[in-house]
Protein backbone atom coordinates (compact mmCIF):
# COMPACT_ATOMS: atom_id res chain seq x y z
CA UNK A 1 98.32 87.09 164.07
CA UNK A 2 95.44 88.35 163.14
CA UNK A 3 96.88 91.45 160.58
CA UNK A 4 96.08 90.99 156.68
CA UNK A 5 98.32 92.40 155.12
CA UNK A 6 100.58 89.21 154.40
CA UNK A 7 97.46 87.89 152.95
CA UNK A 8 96.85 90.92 150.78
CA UNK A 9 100.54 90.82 149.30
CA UNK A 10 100.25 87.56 148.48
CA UNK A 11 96.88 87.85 146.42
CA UNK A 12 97.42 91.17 145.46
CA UNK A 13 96.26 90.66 141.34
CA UNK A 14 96.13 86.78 141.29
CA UNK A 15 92.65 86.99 140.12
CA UNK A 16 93.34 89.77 137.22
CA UNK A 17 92.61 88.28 133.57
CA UNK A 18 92.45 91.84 132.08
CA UNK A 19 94.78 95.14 132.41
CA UNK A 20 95.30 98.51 130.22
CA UNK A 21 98.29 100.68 131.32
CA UNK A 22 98.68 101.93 127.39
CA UNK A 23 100.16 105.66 127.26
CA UNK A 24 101.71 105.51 130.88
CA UNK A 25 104.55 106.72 129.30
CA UNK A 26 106.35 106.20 132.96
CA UNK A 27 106.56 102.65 133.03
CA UNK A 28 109.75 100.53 132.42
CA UNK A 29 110.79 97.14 132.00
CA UNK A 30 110.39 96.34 135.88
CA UNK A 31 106.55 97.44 135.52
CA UNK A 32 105.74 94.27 133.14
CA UNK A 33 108.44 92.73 135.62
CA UNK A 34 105.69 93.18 138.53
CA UNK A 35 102.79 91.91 136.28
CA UNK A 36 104.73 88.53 135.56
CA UNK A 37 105.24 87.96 139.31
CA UNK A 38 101.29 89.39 140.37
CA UNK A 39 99.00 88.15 137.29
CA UNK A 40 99.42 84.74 136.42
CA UNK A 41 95.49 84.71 135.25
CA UNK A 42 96.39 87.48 132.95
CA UNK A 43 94.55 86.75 129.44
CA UNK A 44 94.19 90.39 128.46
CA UNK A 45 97.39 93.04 127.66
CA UNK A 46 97.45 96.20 126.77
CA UNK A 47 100.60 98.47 127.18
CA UNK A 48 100.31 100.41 123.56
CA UNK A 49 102.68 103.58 123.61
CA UNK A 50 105.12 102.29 126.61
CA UNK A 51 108.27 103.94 124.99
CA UNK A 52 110.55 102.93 127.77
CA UNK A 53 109.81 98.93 127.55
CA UNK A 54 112.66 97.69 125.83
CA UNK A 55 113.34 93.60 125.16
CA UNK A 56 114.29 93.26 128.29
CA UNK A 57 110.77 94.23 129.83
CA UNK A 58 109.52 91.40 127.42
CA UNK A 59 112.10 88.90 128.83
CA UNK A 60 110.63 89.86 132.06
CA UNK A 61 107.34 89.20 130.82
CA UNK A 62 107.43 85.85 129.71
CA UNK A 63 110.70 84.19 131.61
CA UNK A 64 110.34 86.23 135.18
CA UNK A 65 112.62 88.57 136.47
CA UNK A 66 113.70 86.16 139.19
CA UNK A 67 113.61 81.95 139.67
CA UNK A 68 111.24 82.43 141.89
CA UNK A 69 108.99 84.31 139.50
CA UNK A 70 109.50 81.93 136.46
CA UNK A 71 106.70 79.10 137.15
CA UNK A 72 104.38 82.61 137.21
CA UNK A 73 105.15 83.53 134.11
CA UNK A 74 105.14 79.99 132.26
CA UNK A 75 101.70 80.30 133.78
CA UNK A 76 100.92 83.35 132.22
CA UNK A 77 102.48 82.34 128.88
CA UNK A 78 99.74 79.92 128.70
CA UNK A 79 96.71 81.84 130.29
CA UNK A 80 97.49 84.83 128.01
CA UNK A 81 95.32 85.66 124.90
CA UNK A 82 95.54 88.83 123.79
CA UNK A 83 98.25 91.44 123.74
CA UNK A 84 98.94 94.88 122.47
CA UNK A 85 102.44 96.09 122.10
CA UNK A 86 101.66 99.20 119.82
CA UNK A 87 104.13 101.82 119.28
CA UNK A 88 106.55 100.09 121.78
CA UNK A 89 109.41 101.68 119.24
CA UNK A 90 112.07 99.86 121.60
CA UNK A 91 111.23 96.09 120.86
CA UNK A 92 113.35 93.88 118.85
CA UNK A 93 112.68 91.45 116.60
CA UNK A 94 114.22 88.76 119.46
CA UNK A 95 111.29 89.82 121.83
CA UNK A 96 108.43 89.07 119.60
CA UNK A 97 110.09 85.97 118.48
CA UNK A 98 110.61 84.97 122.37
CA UNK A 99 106.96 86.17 123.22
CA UNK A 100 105.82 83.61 120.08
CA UNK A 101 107.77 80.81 121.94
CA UNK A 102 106.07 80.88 125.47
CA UNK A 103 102.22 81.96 124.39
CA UNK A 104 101.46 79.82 122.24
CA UNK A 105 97.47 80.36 122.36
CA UNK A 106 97.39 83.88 121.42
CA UNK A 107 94.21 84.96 119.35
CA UNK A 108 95.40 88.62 119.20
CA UNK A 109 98.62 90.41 118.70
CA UNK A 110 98.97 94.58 118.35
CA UNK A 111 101.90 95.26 116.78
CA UNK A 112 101.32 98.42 115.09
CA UNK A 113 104.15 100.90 114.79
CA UNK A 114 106.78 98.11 116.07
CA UNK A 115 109.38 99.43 113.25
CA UNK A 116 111.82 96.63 113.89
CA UNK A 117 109.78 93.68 112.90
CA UNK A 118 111.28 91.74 110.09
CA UNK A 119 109.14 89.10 107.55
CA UNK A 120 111.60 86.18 109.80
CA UNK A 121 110.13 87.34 113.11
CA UNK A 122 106.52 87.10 111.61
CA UNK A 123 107.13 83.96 110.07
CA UNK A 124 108.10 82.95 113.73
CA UNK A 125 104.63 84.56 115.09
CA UNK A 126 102.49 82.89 112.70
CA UNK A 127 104.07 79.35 112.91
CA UNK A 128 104.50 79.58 117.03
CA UNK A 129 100.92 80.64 117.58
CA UNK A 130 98.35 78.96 115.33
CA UNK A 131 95.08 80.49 117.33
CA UNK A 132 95.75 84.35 116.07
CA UNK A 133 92.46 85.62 114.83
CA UNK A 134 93.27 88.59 114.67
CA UNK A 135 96.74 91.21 113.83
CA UNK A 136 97.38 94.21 114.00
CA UNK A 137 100.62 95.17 111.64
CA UNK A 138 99.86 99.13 110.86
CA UNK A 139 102.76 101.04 109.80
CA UNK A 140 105.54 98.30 110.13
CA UNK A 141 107.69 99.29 107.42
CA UNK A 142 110.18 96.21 106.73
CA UNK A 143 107.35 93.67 106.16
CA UNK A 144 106.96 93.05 102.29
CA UNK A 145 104.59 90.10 100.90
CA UNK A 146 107.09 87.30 102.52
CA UNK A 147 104.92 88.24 105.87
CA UNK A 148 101.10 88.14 104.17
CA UNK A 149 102.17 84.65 102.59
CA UNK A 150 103.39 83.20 106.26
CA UNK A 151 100.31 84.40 107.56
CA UNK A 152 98.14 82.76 104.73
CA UNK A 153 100.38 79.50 105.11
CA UNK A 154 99.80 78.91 109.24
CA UNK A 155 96.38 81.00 110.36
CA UNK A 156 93.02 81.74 109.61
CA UNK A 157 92.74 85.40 110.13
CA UNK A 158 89.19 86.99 110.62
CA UNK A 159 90.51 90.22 111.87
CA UNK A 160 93.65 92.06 109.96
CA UNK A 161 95.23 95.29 109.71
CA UNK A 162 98.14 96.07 107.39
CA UNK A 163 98.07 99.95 106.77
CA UNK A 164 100.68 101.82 106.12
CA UNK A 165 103.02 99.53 104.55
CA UNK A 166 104.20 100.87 101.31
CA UNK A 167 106.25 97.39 100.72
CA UNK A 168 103.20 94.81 99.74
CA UNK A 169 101.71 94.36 96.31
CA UNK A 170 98.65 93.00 94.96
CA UNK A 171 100.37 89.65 94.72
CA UNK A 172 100.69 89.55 98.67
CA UNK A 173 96.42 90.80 98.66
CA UNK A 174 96.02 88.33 96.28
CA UNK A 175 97.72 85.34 98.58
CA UNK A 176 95.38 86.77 101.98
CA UNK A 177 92.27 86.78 99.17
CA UNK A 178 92.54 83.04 98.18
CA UNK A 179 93.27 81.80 101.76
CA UNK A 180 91.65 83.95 104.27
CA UNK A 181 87.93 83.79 102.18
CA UNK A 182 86.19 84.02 106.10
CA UNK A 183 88.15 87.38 106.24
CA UNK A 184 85.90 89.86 108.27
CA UNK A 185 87.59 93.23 108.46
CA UNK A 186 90.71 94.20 106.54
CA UNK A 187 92.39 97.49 106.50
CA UNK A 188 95.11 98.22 103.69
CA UNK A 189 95.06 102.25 103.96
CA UNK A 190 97.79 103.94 102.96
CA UNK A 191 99.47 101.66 100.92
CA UNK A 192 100.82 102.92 97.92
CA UNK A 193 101.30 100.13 95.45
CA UNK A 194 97.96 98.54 95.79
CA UNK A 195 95.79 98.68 92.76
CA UNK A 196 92.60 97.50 91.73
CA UNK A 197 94.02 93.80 91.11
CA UNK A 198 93.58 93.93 95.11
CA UNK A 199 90.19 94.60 94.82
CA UNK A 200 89.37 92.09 92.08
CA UNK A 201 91.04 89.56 94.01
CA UNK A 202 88.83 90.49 97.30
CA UNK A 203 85.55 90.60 95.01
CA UNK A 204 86.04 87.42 93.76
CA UNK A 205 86.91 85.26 97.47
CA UNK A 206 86.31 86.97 100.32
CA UNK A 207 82.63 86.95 100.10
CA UNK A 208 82.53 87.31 104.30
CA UNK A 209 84.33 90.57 104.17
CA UNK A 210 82.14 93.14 106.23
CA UNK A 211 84.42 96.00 106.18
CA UNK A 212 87.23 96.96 103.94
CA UNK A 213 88.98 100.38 104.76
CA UNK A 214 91.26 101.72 101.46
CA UNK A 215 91.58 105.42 102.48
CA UNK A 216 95.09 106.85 100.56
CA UNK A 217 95.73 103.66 98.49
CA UNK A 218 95.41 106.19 95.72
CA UNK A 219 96.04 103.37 92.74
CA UNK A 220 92.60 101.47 93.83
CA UNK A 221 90.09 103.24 91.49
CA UNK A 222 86.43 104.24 92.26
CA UNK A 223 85.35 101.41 89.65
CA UNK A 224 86.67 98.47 91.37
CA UNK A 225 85.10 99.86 94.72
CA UNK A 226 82.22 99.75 92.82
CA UNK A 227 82.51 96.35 91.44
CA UNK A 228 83.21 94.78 95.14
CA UNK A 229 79.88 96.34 96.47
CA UNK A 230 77.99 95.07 93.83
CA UNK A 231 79.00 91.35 94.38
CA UNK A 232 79.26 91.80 98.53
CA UNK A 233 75.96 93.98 99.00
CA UNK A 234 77.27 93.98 103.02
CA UNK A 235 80.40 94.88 102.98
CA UNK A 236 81.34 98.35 103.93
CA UNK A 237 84.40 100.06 102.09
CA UNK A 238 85.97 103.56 103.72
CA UNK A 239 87.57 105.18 100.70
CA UNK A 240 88.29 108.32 101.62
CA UNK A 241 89.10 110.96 104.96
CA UNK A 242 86.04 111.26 107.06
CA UNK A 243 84.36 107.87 106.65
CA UNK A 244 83.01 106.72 109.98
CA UNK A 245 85.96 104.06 110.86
């Protein structure tokens, strides 16, 4: 009668709103399984660098691995606000495109590294979840200027990384520029067909920009750094290896 552990399995993690198991390299599909059925009060997500989570983990995620575990989950769908899926290399464009449907009051998404992701699942993202304030897109090599324009068309991003991604042009800069002018922090390292017509374009609108990181975007000249400094005395641009970042 009187032993608690009954009690302790069945609160085990209810009140959880924030968990980090990125890099434990380990885990599978049944270990987002468990956190659907323990954390419905789950807001924060990281699980950056879990190469074993495939789309099915997701699925578990957001549907339940069993009935009984599905009213959890819808719960969590709408409690959660912030994930990072990070170099999960396994996930499918279905699985961010499912994770879009049930949480729909996301503020921040990690999907660095996430080769798979196509301009259609994106488009998907930014429609499905209208509170994103802030993406993370790093190194995401099949997204082209298609995915900068659906973000311009459905959020207002304060927060945005696009590094890496040799596939956008100063037209797609140009879009985020005009439409995202309370832009806070914007990285677009390492992307090789950005010239200074990016910069020109952030000079002239995005006059809340506080830091602007360029590093390897070789075609951006010292000149048009210049020229944004000059008309955004607070902004703070990393041009080269061994800025403070």
């Amino acid at each position: 009668v009187n032993d608690g552990r009954r009690a302790a399995d069945l609160n085990m993690l209810q009140a959880l709103t924030e968990l980090n198991v990125s890099e434990c390299t380990e885990l599978t599909d049944w270990a987002l399984a468990g956190i659907s059925h323990r954390c419905p009060r789950l807001q924060t997500l990281r699980c950056a660098g879990l190469a074993r989570v495939s789309d099915r983990g997701l699925d578990y995620l957001v549907n339940g691995a069993t009935d009984a575990s599905a009213a959890t989950a819808a719960k969590q769908g709408d409690s959660l606000r912030s994930i990072d899926l990070s170099k999960c290399l396994e996930l499918n464009d279905a699985a961010i495109g499912m994770l879009a449907a049930h949480c729909k009051r996301l503020q921040a998404i990690e999907l660095s590294g996430c080769a798979h992701l196509t301009d259609d699942t994106l488009h998907k993202l930014a429609s499905q979840c209208p509170h994103l304030q802030r993406v993370r897109l790093a190194r995401c090599k099949r997204l082209t200027d298609k995915s900068l324009c659906s973000l311009a068309d459905y959020l207002w991003l304060e927060d945005l990384d696009f590094s890496g991604n040799n596939r956008i042009t100063d037209d797609g800069i140009e879009v985020l520029a005009v439409e995202f002018s309370g832009m806070v922090t914007l990285n677009i390292a390492d992307c090789a067909k950005l010239t200074d017509k990016s910069d020109d374009a952030l000079c002239r609108y995005t006059r809340a920009l506080m830091e602007l990181n360029v590093i390897n975007s070789t075609l951006i000249t010292d000149k048009s750094v210049a020229r944004l400094r000059e008309a955004n005395h607070r902004v703070r641009v990393l041009v080269k290896k061994g800025d403070d970042v």
